[in-house]
Protein backbone atom coordinates (compact mmCIF):
# COMPACT_ATOMS: atom_id res chain seq x y z
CA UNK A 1 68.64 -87.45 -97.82
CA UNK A 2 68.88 -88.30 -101.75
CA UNK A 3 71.71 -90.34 -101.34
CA UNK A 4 69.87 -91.80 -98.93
CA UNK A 5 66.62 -92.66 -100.37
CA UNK A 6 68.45 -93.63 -104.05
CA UNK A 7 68.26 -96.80 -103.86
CA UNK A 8 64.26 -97.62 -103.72
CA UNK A 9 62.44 -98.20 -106.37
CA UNK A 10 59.20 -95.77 -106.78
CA UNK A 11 56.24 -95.98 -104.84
CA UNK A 12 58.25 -97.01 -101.45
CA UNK A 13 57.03 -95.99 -98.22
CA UNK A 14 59.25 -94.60 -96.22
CA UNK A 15 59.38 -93.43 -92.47
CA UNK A 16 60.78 -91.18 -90.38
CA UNK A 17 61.01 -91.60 -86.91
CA UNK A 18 60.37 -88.20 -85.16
CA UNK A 19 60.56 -87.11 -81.46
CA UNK A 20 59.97 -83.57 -82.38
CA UNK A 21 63.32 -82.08 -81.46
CA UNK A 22 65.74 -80.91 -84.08
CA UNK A 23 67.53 -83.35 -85.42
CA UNK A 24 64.61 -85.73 -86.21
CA UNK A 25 61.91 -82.51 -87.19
CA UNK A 26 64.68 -81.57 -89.50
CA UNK A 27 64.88 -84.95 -90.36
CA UNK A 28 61.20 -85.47 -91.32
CA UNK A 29 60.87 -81.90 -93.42
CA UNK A 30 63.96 -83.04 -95.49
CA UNK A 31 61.85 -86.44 -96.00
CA UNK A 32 58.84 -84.69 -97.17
CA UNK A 33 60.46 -82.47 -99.11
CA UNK A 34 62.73 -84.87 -101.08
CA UNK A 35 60.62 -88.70 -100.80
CA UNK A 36 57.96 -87.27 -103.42
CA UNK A 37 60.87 -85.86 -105.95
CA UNK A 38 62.42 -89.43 -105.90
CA UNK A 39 58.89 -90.78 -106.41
CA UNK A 40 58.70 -92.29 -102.67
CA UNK A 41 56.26 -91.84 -99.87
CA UNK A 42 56.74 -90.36 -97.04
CA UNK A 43 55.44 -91.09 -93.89
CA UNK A 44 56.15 -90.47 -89.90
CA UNK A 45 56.13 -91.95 -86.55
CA UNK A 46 56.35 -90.82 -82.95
CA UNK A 47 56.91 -93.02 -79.88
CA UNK A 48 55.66 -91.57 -76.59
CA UNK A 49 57.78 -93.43 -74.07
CA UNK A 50 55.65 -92.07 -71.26
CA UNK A 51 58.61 -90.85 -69.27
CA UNK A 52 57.52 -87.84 -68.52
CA UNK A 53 54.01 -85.66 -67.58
CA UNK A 54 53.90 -84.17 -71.35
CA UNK A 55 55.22 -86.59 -73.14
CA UNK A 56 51.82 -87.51 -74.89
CA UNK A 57 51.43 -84.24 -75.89
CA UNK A 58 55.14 -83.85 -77.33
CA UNK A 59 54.00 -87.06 -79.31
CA UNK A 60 50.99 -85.21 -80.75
CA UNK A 61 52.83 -82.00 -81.34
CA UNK A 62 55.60 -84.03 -83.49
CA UNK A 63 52.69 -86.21 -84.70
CA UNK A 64 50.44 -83.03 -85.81
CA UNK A 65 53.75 -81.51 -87.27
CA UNK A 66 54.34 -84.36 -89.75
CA UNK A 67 50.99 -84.19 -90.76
CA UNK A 68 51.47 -80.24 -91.76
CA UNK A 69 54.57 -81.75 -93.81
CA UNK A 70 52.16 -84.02 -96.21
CA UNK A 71 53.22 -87.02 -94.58
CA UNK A 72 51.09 -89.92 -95.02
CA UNK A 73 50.46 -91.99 -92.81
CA UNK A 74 51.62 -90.59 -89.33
CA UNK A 75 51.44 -93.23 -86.44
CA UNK A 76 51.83 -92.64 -82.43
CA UNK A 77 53.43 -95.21 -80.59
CA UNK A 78 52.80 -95.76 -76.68
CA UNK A 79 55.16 -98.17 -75.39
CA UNK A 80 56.12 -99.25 -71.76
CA UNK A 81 59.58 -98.76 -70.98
CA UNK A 82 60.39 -101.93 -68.63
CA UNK A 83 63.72 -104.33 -68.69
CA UNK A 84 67.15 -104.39 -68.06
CA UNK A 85 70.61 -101.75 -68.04
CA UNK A 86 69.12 -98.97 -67.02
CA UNK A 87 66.35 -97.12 -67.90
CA UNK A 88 68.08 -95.30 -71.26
CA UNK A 89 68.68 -99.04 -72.51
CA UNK A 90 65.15 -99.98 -71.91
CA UNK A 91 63.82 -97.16 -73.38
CA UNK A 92 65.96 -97.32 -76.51
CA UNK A 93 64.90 -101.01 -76.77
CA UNK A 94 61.18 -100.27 -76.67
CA UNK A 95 61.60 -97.45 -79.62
CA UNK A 96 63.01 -99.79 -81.65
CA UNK A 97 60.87 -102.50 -80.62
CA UNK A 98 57.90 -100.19 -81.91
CA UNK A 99 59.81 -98.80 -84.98
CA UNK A 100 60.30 -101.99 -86.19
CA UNK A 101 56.48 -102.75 -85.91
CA UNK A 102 55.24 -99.88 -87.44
CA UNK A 103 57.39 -100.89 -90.43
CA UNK A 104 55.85 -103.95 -90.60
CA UNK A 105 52.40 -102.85 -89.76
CA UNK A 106 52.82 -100.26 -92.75
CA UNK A 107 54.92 -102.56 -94.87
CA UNK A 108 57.67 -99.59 -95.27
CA UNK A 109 61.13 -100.38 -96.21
CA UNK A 110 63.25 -97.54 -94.72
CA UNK A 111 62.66 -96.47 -90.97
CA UNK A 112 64.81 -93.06 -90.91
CA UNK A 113 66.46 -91.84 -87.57
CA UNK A 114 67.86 -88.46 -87.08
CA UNK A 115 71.27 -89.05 -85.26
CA UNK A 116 73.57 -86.47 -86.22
CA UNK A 117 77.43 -86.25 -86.61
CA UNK A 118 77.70 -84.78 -82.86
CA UNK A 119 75.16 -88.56 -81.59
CA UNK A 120 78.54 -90.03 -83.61
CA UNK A 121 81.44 -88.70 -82.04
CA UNK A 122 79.35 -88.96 -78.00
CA UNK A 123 78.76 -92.04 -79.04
CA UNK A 124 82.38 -92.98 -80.00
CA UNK A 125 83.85 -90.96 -76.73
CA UNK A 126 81.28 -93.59 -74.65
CA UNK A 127 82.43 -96.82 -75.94
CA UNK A 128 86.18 -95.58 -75.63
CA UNK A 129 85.39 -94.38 -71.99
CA UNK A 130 83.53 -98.03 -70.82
CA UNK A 131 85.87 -100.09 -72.78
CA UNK A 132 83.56 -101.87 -74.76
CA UNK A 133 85.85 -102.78 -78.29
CA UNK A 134 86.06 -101.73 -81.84
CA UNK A 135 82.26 -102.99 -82.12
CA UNK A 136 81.31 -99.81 -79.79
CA UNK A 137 83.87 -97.50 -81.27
CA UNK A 138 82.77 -98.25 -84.73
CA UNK A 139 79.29 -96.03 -83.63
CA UNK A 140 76.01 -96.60 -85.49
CA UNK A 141 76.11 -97.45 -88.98
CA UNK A 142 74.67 -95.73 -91.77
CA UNK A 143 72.08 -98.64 -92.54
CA UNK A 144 71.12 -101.60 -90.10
CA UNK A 145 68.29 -103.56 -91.76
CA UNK A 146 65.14 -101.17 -92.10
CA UNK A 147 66.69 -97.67 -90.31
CA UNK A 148 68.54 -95.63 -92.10
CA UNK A 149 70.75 -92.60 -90.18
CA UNK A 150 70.82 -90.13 -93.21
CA UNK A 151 72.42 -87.68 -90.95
CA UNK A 152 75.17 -89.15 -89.55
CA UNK A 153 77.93 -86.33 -91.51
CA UNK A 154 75.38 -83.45 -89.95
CA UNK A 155 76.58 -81.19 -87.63
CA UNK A 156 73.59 -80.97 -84.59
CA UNK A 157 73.61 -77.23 -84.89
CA UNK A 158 72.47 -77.49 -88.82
CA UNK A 159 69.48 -79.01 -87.73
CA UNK A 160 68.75 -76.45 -85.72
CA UNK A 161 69.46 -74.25 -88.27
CA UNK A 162 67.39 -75.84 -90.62
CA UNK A 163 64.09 -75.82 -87.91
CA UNK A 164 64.99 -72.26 -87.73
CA UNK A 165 64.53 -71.21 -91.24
CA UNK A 166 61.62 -73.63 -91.77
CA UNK A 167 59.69 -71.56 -89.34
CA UNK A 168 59.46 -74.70 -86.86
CA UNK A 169 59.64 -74.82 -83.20
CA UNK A 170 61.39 -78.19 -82.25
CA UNK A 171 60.66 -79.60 -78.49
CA UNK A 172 63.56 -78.82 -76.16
CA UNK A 173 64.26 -82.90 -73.92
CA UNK A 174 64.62 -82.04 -70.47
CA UNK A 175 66.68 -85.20 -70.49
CA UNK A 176 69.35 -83.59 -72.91
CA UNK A 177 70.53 -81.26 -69.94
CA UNK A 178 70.29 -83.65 -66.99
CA UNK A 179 74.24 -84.56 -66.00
CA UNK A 180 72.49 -87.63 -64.08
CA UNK A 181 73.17 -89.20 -67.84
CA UNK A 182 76.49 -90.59 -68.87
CA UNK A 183 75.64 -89.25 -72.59
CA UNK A 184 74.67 -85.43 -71.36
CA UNK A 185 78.15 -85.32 -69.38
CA UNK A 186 79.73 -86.11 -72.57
CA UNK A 187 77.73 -83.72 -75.02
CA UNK A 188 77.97 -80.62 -72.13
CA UNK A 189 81.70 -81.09 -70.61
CA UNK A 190 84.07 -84.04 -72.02
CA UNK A 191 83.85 -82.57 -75.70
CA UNK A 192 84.14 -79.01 -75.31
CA UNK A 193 86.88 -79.90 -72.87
CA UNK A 194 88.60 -81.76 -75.92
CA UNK A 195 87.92 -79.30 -78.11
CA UNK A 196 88.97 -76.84 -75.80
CA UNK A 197 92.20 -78.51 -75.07
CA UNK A 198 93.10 -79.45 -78.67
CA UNK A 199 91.32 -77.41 -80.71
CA UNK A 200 87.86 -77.38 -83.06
CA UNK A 201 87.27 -80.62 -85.41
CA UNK A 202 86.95 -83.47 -82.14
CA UNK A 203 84.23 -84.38 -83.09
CA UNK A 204 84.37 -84.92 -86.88
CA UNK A 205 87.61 -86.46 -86.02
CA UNK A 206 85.76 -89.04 -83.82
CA UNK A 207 83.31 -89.51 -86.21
CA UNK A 208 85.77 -90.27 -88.87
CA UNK A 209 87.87 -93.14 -86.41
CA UNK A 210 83.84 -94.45 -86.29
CA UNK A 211 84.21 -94.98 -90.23
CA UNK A 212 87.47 -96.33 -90.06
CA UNK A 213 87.14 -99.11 -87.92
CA UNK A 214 83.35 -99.90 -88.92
CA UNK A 215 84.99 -101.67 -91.72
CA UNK A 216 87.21 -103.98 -89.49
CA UNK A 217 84.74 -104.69 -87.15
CA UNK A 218 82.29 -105.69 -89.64
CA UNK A 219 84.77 -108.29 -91.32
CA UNK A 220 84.93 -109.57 -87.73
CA UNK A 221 81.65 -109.93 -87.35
CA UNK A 222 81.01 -112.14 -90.47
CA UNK A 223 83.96 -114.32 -89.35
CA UNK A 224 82.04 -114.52 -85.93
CA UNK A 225 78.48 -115.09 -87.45
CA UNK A 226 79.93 -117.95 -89.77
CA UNK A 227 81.16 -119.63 -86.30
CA UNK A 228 77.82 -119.49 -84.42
CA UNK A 229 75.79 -121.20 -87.43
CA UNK A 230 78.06 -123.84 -87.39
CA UNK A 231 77.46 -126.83 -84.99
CA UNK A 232 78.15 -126.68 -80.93
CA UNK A 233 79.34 -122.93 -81.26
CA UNK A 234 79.73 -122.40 -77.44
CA UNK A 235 81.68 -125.97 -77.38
CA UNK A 236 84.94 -123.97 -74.98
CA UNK A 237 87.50 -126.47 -77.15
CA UNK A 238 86.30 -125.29 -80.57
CA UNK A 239 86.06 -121.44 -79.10
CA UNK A 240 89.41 -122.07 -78.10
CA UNK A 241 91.15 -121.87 -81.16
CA UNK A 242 89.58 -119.01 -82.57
CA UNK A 243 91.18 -115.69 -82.68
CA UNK A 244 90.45 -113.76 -79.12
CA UNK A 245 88.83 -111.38 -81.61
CA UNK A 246 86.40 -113.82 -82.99
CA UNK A 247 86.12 -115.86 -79.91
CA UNK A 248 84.62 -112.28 -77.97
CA UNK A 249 82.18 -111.59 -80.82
CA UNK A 250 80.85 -115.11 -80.93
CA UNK A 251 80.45 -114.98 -76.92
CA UNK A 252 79.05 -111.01 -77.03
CA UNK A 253 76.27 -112.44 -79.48
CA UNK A 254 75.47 -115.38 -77.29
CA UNK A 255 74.93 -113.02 -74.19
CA UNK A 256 73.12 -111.21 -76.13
CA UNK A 257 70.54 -113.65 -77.31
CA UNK A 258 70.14 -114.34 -74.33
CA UNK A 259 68.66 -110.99 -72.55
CA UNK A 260 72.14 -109.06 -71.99
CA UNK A 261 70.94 -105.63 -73.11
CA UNK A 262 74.03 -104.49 -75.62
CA UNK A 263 74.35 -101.26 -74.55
CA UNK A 264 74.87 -102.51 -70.98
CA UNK A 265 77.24 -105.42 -72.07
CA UNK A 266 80.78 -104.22 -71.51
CA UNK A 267 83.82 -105.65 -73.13
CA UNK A 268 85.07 -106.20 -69.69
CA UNK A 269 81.93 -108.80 -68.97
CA UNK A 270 83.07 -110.70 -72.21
CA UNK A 271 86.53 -111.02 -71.21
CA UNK A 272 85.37 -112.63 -67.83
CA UNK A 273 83.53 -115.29 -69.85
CA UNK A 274 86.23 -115.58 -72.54
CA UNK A 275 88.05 -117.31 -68.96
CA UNK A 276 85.55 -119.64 -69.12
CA UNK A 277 87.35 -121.04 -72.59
CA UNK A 278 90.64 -119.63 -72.15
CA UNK A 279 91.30 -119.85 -68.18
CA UNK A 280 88.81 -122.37 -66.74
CA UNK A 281 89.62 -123.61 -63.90
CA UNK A 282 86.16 -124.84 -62.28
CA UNK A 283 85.41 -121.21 -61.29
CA UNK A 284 81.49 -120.83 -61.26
CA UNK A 285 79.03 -118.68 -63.08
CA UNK A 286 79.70 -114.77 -64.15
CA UNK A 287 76.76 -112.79 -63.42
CA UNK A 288 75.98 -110.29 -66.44
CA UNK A 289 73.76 -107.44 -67.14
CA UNK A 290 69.43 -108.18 -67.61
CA UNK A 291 69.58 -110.97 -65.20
CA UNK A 292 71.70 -113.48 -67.68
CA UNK A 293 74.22 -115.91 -66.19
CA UNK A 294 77.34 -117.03 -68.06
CA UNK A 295 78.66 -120.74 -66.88
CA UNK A 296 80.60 -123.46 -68.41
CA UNK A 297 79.10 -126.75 -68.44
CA UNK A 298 79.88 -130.34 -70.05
CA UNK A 299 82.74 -128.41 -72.46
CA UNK A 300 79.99 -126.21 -73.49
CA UNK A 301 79.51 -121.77 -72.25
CA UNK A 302 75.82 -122.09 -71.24
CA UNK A 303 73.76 -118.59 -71.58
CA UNK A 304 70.89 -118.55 -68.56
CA UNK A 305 68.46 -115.84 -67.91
CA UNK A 306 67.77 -115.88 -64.04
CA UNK A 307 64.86 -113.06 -64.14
């Protein structure tokens, strides 16, 4: 959490983002115990994604528990989970959407989240599993504009640890041992099948391949933002000479920017537009995930939303 924080200058608010389980109650006592040592402040919020019969309560609980930290302010979020790719997508899209507002509505500069070595490596293990590229296998980084993931070289059974000998009683997610979810499968049976079958350390291991190639993908995706500022970026002659590793970056952004939910976007769906450039031969449009349609028209990959 120092390391963390050691950058702002005194005075700075910061948040941390707090459903009341483990990681992210852990999360928020190590904020309120370090922010006012550093000379920061340190405040909370709490999304209730309305997903389930108690989950305003579980918002107040985790609200009411930042509170008994000294955290100043403390805001509850209600947000509507609706869209595209399924409803984990949707939901993670309307946390952040409110995250990011109660940042701005508070004017803080760090938003902290409380994903844990063990969020790493499932993470890793699901982008190797669907296919979707370095970009997926590089897992979250450390810092992405205003959130901050001070615990990504955690272990999830410190946190627990830590709630334990703080006296606090995180909330146990339902959701966390329903199989229905790609990411549950993985946490309950693929890795302690791996670790199982090759020994202990999978998932550090993971998380380390996560720093390794974070580094290449990033100096990809400069190379790839520099295309799309310049002029008639989707122009399929211009995309055409670009390294296939550029060329998918610059296409995975478009679809993006135009409604395809990222977690939902495969690296199979870009490599069926990358024919557009690469393979055209008058085939017509590629249907992709949140209602977006991929076509090539005039020399130039056109991005429609159809919903």
């Amino acid at each position: 959490m120092r390391e963390t924080l050691s950058d702002l200058p005194p005075g700075t608010l910061v948040l941390a983002a707090c459903s009341g389980g483990a990681d992210s109650l852990a999360l928020a006592a190590a904020l309120a115990f370090v922010a006012p040592r550093l000379g920061l402040r340190a405040g909370g919020v709490t999304v209730d994604h309305g997903l389930q019969e108690e989950s305003a309560r579980t918002a107040a609980t985790a609200a009411g528990a930042m509170a008994s930290f000294g955290m100043d302010p403390v805001l509850s979020r209600a947000v509507a989970v609706t869209g595209g790719g399924g409803p984990e997508a949707a939901a993670r899209a309307a946390r952040y959407q409110a995250l990011q507002g109660a940042a701005t509505e508070t004017g803080a500069k760090a938003i902290l989240l409380g994903h844990t070595l063990d969020d790493q490596a499932e993470t890793v293990l699901l982008g190797l599993a669907r296919g979707s590229g370095a970009r997926s296998l590089a897992g979250m980084p450390p810092r992405r504009g205003v959130f901050r993931r001070p615990l990504l070289g955690v272990r999830r059974a410190v946190t627990r640890d830590a709630c334990a000998a703080l006296g606090l009683d995180p909330w146990q997610d339902p959701h966390n041992a329903d199989r229905r979810h790609a990411r549950v499968r993985v946490r309950l049976d693929a890795l302690p099948a791996l670790e199982a079958a090759l020994g202990p350390g999978v998932a550090e291991a993971l998380a380390r391949t996560a720093t390794q190639l974070r580094a290449d993908a990033e100096i990809l995706d400069n190379l790839a933002a520099e295309r799309i500022s310049a002029d008639s970026p989707l122009a399929a002659d211009s995309l055409r000479e670009l390294p296939d590793a550029v060329r998918s970056r610059v296409l995975r952004s478009a679809a993006i920017a135009a409604g395809c939910p990222p977690g939902a976007l495969t690296a199979g769906h870009v490599a069926r537009v990358a024919e557009l450039v690469t393979d055209f031969r008058g085939q017509r449009w590629i249907d992709l995930p949140g209602g977006v349609r991929a076509s090539r028209r005039d020399g130039q990959v056109m991005f429609v939303g159809t919903t």
